[in-house]
Protein backbone atom coordinates (compact mmCIF):
# COMPACT_ATOMS: atom_id res chain seq x y z
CA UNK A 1 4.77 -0.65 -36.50
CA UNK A 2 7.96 0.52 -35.47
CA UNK A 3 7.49 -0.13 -30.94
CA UNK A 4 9.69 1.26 -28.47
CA UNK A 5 8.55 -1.35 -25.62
CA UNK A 6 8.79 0.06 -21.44
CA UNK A 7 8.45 -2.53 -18.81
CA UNK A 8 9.76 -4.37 -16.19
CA UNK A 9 8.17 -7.03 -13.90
CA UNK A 10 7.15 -10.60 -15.17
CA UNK A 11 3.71 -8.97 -15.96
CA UNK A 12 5.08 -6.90 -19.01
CA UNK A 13 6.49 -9.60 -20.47
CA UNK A 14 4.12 -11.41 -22.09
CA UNK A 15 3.56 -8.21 -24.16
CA UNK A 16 6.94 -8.24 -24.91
CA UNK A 17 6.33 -11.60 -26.22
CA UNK A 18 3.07 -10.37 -28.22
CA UNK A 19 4.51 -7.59 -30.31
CA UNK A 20 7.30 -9.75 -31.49
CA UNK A 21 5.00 -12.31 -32.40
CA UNK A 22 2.81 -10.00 -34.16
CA UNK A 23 5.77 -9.04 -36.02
CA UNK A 24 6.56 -5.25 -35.09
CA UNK A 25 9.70 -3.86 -35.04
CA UNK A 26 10.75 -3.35 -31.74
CA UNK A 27 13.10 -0.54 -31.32
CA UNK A 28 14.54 -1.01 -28.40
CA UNK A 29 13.19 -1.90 -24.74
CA UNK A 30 13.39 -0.10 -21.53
CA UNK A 31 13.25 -1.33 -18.41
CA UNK A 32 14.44 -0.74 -14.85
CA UNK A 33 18.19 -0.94 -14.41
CA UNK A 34 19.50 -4.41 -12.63
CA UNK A 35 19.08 -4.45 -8.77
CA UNK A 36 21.10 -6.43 -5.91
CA UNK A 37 19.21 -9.45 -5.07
CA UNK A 38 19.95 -12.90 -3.24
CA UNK A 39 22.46 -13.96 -0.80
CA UNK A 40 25.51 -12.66 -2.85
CA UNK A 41 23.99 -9.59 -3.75
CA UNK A 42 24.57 -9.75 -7.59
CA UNK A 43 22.78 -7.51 -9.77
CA UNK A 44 20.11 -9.21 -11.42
CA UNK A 45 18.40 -8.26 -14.52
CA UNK A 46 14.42 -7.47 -14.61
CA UNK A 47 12.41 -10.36 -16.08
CA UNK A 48 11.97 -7.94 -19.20
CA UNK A 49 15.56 -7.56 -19.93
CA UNK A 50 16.45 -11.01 -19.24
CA UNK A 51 13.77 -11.97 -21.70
CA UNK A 52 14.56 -9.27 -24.27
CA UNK A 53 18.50 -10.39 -24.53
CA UNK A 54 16.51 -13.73 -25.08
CA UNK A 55 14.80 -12.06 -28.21
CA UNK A 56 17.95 -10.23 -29.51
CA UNK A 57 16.71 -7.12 -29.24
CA UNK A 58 18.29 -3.65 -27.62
CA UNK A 59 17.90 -3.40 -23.65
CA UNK A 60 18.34 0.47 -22.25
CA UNK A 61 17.54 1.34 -18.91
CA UNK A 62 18.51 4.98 -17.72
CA UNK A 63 17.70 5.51 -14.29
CA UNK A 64 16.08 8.67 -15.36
CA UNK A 65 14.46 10.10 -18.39
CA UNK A 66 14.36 13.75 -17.33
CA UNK A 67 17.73 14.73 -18.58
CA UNK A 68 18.30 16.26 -22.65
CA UNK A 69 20.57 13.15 -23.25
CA UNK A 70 18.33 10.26 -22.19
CA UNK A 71 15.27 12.10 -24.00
CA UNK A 72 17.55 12.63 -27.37
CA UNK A 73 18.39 9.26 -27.31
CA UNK A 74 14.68 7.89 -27.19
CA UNK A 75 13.43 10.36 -29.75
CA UNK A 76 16.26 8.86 -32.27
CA UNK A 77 14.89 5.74 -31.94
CA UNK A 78 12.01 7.16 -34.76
CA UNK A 79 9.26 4.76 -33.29
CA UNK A 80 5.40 5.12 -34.16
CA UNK A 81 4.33 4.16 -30.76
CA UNK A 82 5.99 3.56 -27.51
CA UNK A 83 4.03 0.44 -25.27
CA UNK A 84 4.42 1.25 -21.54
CA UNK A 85 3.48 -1.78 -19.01
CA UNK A 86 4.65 -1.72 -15.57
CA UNK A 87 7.47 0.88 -16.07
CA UNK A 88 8.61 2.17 -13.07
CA UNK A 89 9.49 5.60 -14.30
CA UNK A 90 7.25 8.54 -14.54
CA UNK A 91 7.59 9.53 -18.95
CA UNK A 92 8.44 13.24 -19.13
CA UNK A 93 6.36 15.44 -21.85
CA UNK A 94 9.08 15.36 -24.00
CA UNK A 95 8.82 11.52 -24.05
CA UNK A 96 5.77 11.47 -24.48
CA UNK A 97 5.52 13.10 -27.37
CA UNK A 98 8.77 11.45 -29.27
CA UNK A 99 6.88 8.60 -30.85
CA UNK A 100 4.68 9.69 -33.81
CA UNK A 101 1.53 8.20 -32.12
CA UNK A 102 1.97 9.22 -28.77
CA UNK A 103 2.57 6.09 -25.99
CA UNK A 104 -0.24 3.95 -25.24
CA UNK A 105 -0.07 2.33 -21.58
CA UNK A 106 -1.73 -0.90 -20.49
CA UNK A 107 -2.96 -0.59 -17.27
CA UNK A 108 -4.98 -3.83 -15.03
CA UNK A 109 -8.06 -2.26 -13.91
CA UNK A 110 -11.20 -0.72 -15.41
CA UNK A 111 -10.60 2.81 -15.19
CA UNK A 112 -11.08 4.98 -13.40
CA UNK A 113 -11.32 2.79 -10.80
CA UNK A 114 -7.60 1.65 -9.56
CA UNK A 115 -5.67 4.36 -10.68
CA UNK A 116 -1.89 4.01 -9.61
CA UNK A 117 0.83 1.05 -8.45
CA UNK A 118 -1.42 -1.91 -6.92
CA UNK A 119 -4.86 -2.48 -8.75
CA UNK A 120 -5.03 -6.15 -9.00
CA UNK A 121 -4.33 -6.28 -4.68
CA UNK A 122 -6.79 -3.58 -4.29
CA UNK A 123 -9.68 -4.70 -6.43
CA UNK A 124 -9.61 -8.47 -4.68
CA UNK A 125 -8.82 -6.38 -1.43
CA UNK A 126 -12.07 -4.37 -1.60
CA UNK A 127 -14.07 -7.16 -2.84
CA UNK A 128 -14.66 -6.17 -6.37
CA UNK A 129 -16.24 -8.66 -8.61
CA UNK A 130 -15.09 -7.47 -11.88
CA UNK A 131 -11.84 -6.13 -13.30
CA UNK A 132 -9.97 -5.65 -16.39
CA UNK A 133 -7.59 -4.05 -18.92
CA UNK A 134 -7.61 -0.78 -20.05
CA UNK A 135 -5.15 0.48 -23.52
CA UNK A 136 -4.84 4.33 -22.43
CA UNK A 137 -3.32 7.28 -24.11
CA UNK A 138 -0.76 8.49 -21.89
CA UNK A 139 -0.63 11.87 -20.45
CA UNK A 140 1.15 14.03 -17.65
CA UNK A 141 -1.33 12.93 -15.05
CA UNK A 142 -1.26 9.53 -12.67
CA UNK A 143 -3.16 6.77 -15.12
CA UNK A 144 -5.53 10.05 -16.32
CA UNK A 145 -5.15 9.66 -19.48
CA UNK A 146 -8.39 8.42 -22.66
CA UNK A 147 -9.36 5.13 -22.98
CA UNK A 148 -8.36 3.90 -26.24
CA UNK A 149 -10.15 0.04 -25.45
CA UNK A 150 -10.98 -1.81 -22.22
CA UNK A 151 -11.55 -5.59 -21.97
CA UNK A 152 -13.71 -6.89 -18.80
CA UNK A 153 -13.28 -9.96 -16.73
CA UNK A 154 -14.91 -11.54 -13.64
CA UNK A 155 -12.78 -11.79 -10.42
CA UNK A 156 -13.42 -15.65 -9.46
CA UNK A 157 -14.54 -15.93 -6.24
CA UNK A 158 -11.42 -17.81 -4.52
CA UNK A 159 -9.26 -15.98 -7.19
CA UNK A 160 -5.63 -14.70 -5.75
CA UNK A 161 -3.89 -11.33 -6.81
CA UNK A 162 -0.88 -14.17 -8.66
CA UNK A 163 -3.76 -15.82 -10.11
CA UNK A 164 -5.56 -12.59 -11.42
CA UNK A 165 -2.39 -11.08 -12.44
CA UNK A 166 -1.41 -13.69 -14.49
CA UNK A 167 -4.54 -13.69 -16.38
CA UNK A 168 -4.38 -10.01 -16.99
CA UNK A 169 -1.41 -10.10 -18.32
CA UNK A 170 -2.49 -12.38 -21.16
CA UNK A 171 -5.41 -10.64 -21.63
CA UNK A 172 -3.07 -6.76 -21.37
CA UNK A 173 -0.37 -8.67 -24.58
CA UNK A 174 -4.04 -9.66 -26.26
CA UNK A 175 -5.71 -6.02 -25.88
CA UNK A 176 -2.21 -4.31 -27.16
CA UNK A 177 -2.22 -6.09 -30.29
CA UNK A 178 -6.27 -5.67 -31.11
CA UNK A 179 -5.56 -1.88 -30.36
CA UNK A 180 -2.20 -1.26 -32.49
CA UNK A 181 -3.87 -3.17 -35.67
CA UNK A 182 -6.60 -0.30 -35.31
CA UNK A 183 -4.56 2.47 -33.72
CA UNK A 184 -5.85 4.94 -36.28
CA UNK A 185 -9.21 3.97 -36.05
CA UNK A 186 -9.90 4.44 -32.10
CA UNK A 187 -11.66 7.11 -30.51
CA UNK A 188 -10.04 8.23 -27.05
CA UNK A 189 -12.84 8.29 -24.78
CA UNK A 190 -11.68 10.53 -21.98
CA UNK A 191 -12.45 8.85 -18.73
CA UNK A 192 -14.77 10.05 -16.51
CA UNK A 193 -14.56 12.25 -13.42
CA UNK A 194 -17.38 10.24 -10.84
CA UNK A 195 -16.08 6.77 -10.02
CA UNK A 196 -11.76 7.53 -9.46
CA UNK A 197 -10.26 5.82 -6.85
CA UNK A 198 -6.23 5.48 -6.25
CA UNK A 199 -4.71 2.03 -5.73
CA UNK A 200 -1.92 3.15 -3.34
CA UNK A 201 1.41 0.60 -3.27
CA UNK A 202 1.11 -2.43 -1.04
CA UNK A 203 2.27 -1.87 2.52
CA UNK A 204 3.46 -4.68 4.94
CA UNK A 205 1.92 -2.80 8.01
CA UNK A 206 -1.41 -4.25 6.05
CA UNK A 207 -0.66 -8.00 6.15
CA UNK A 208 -1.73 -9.53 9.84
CA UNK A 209 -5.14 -10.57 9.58
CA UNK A 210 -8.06 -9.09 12.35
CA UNK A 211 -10.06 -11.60 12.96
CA UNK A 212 -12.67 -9.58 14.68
CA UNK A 213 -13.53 -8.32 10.80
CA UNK A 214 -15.76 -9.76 8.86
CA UNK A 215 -15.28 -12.52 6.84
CA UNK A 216 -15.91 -11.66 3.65
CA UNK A 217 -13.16 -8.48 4.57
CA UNK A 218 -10.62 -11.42 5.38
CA UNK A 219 -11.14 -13.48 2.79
CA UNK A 220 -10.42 -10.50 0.60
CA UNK A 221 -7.60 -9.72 2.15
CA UNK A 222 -5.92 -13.10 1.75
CA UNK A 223 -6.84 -13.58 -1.21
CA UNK A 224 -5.99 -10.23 -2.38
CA UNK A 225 -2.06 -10.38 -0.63
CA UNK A 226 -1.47 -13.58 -2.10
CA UNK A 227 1.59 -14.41 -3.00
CA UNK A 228 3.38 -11.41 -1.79
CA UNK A 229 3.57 -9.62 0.97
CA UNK A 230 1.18 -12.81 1.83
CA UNK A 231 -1.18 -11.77 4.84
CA UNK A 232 -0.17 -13.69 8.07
CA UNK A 233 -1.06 -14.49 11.47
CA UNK A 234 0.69 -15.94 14.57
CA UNK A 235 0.60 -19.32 16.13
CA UNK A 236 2.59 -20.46 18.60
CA UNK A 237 5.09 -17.96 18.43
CA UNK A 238 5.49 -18.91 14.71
CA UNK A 239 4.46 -16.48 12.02
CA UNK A 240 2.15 -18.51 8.72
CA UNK A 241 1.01 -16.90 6.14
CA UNK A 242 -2.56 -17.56 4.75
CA UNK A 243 -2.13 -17.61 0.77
CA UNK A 244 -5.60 -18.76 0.03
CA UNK A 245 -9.11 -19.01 1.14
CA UNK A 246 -12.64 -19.07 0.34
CA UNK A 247 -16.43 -17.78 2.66
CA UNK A 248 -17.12 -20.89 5.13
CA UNK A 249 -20.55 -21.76 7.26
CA UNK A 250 -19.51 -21.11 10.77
CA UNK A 251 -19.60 -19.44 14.33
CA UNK A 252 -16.82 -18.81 16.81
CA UNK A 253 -14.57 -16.50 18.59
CA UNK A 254 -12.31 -14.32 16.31
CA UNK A 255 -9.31 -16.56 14.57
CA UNK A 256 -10.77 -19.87 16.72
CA UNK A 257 -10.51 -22.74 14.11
CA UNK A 258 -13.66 -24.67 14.05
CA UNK A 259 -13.19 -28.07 12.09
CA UNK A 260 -10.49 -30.17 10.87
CA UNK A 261 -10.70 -28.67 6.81
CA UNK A 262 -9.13 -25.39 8.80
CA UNK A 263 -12.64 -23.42 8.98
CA UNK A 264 -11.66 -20.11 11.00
CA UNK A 265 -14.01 -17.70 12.81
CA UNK A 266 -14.30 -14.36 12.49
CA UNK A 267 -16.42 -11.10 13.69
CA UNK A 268 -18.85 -12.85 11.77
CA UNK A 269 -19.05 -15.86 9.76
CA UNK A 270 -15.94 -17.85 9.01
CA UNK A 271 -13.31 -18.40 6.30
CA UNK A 272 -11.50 -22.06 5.20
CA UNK A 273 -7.86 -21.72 4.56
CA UNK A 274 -6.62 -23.81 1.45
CA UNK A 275 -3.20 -22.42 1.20
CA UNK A 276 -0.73 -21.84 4.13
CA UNK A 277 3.44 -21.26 4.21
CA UNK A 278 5.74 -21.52 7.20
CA UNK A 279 8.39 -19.15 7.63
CA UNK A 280 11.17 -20.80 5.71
CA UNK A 281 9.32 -23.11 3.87
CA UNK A 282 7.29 -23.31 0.90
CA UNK A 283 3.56 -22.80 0.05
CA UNK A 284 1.35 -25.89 0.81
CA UNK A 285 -1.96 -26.94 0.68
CA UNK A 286 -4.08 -27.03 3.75
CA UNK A 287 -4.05 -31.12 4.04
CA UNK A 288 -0.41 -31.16 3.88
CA UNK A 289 0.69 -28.07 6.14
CA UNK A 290 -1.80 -29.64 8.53
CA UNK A 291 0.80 -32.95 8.26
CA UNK A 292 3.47 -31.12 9.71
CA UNK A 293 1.94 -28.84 11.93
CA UNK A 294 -1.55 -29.45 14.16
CA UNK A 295 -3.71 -26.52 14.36
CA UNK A 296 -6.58 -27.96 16.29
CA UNK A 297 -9.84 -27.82 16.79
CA UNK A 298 -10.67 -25.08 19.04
CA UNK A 299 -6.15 -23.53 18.74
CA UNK A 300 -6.30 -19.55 18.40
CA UNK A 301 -4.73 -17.67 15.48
């Protein structure tokens, strides 16, 4: 098929990847323009476009698609299908409707559940045990579109957002292929109204960890920041952030660490910490952070 590809972030790329190996034609790729980054503040191309210059192929990205010019342009391009995957731009109708066979989005959750910018955080954050990828006919509304396919997966129970997202990116490149090879032959199924929830962006105000909650709520909540923003507590003055855990046997007050394998009360039961960073430092595991820096027995977080 002739593919106009939209996407941006590392997770779109292994599509990318996917419809080239499949062998169809991409068009042309959008993505998000180059932003400012690092200590010199160069622009620095999206992980799509730097791995679509990789591929040889066309790179636009229009900070809008609302104007007559932008959606002329895209409409030349004569594609079958546009793949959308982590955009960042909401598609005007006129977009929309340029490709002969609409645009099909791939979106990481089981819809309806997890509409919008942060499913894979929310679903660890709220302690859901199963996930997935959804191919979707794209319309006007926020991720409201019919389910063309949908894939399931477990959410392993000391799995991290980076660790889930990786996965569903796989299985997203996967699912696009399965459903383009029998695009004709899929019946939207229009998704239903009981069950929609919104997975609203990630904020930082959400990060420091309560103790006082339960601690099957704060091993979600590690587990479900992790890597970024990374949810964090204080010790010592010094900020760490607690990038992975798993439920522990134990009894305490609130953020009192009980044993030497970094067991932590909370409201009630406990949680073990397995991954920890230091401000300035890089990720380690909880035998070696605990190398350079004693939390005790019985030390408050």
């Amino acid at each position: 098929m002739r593919v106009i590809f939209m996407g941006t972030p590392d997770f779109s790329v292994p599509v990318l990847e996917a419809l080239v190996a499949a062998g169809h034609e991409v068009a042309a790729v959008y993505c998000q323009p180059p932003r400012r980054a690092g200590r010199g503040k160069q622009a620095r191309p999206t992980p799509v476009h730097a791995r679509a210059l990789e591929l040889g192929l066309e790179v636009r990205h229009p900070e809008s698609l609302k104007d007559a010019v932008a959606q002329a342009d895209f409409a030349a391009l004569d594609a079958d299908v546009a793949v959308v995957v982590a955009y960042g731009l909401i598609l005007p109708q006129a977009v929309l409707d340029a490709p002969r066979q609409g645009c099909v989005n791939i979106h990481a959750s089981l819809l309806p559940r997890w509409r919008g910018a942060a499913p894979i955080h929310r679903a660890i954050m709220a302690g859901d045990r199963e996930t997935g990828i959804c191919i979707m006919q794209m319309e006007a509304g926020l991720d409201t579109g019919p389910v063309l396919l949908r894939r399931a997966t477990a959410i392993g129970p000391e799995e991290t957002t980076g660790e889930l997202h990786d996965r569903l990116s796989k299985m997203g490149a996967e699912a696009i292929i399965e459903a383009l090879a029998q695009l004709d032959h899929l019946t939207p199924e229009p998704q239903p109204v009981a069950g929609v929830t919104y997975a609203a962006k990630i904020d930082k105000s959400e990060a420091r960890i309560d103790w006082t909650r339960p601690a099957a709520e704060v091993d979600a909540q590690i587990r479900g920041l992790s890597p970024f923003p990374g949810a964090w507590v204080e010790h010592e003055g010094a900020r760490i952030k607690l990038l992975g855990s798993s439920i522990a046997e134990g009894q305490g007050a609130p953020g009192e660490v009980l044993d030497d394998r970094l067991t932590v009360a909370c409201g009630s039961g406990a949680v073990r910490i397995s991954r920890l960073q230091r401000a300035g430092r890089a990720a380690q595991d909880a035998e070696s952070f605990l190398l350079g820096h004693a939390l005790p027995v019985g030390a408050r977080l």
